[in-house]
Protein backbone atom coordinates (compact mmCIF):
# COMPACT_ATOMS: atom_id res chain seq x y z
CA UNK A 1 62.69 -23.85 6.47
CA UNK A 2 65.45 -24.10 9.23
CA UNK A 3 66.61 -28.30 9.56
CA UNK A 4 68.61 -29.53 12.45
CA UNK A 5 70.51 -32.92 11.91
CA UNK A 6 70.92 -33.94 15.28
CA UNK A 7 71.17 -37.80 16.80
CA UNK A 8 70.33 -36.28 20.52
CA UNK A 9 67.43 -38.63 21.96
CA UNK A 10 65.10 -35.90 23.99
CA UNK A 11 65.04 -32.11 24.47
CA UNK A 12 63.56 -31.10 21.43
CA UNK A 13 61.71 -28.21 20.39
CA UNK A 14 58.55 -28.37 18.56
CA UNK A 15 58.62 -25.52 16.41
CA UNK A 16 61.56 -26.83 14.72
CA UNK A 17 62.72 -29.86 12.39
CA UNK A 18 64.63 -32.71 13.20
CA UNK A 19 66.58 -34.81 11.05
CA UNK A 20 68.64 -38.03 12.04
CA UNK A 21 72.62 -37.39 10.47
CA UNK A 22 73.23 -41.07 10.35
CA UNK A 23 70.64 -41.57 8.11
CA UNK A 24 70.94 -38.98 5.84
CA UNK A 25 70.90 -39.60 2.05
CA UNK A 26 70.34 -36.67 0.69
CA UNK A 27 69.61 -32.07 0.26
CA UNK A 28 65.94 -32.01 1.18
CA UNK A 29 63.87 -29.31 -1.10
CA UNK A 30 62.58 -26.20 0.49
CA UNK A 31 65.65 -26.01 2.80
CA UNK A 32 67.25 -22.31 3.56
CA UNK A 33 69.43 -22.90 6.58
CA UNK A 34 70.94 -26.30 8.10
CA UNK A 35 72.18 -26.88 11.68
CA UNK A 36 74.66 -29.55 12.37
CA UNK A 37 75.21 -31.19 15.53
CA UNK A 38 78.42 -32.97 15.57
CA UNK A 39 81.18 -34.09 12.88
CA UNK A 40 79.02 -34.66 9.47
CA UNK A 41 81.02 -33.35 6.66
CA UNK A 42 79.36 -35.45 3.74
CA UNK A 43 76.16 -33.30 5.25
CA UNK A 44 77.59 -29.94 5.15
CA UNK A 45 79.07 -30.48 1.91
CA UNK A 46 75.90 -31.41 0.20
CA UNK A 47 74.28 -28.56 1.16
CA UNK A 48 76.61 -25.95 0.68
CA UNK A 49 76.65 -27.36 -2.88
CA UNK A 50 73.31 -27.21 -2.96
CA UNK A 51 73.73 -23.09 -1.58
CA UNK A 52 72.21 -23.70 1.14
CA UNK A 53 73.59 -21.86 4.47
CA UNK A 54 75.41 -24.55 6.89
CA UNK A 55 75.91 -24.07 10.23
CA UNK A 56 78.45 -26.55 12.63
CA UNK A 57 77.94 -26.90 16.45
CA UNK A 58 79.85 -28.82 18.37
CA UNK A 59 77.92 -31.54 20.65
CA UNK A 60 77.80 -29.85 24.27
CA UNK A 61 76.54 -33.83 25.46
CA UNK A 62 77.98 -36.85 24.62
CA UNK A 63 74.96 -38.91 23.11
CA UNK A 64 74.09 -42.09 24.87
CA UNK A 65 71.41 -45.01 24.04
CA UNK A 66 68.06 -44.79 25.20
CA UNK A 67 66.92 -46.30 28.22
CA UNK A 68 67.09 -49.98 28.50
CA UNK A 69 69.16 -49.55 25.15
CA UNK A 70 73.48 -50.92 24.53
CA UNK A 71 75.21 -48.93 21.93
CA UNK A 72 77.06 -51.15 19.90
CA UNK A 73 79.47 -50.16 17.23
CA UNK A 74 80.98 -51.85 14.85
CA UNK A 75 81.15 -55.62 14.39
CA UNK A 76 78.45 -57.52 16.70
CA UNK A 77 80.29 -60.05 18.61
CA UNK A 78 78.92 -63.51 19.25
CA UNK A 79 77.09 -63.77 16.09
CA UNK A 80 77.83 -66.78 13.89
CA UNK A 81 79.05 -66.57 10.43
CA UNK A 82 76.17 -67.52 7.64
CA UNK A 83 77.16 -69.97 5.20
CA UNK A 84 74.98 -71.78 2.76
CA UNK A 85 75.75 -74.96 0.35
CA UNK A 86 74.25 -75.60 -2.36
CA UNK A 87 72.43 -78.89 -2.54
CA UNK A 88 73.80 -82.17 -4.02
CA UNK A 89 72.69 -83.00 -7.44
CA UNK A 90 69.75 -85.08 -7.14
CA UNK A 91 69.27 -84.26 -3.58
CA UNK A 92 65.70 -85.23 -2.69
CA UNK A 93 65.32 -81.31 -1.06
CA UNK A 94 66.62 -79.51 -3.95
CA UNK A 95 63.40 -77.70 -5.42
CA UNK A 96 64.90 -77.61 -9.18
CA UNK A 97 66.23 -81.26 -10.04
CA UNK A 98 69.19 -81.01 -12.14
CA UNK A 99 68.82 -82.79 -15.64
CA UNK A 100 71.75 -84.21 -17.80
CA UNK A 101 71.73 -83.93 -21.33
């Protein structure tokens, strides 16, 4: 079976298989030939370890978010920092009241 890792949004062909590089985890089983879209060496690696033939293309498109869609990368702004406290001892909302011996 032929495998394309590919993150392109439309334009794909139904007789073939499509996998997502960014979430790739690991060499799927029954695998003879892989097609890479783009720069994914920890991809091509793992299957030519696995002796599987690789193939690297070069993205003809630049890939942009779907419709309606902002890519973001990296940090998100505006988000607040979490931070949690732990309750005071004998605190009235603390589930687990805290004994002394």
């Amino acid at each position: 079976m032929e495998l394309i890792y590919t993150n392109q949004l439309d334009g794909f062909d139904s007789g073939k298989r499509y996998r997502n590089p960014d979430l790739f985890r690991s060499v799927e089983r029954g695998v003879s030939k892989v097609v890479i879209i783009g720069d994914y060496p920890e991809i091509e690696v793992a299957y030519a370890a696995a002796d599987v033939e690789v193939e690297v293309q070069s993205r003809k498109v630049p890939v942009t978010s779907a419709p309606g869609k902002r890519k973001t990368r990296g940090k998100r702004t505006g988000t607040k920092e979490r931070t949690t406290t732990a309750p005071a001892q004998g605190d009235a909302n603390d589930p687990k009241p805290k004994l002394s011996v």
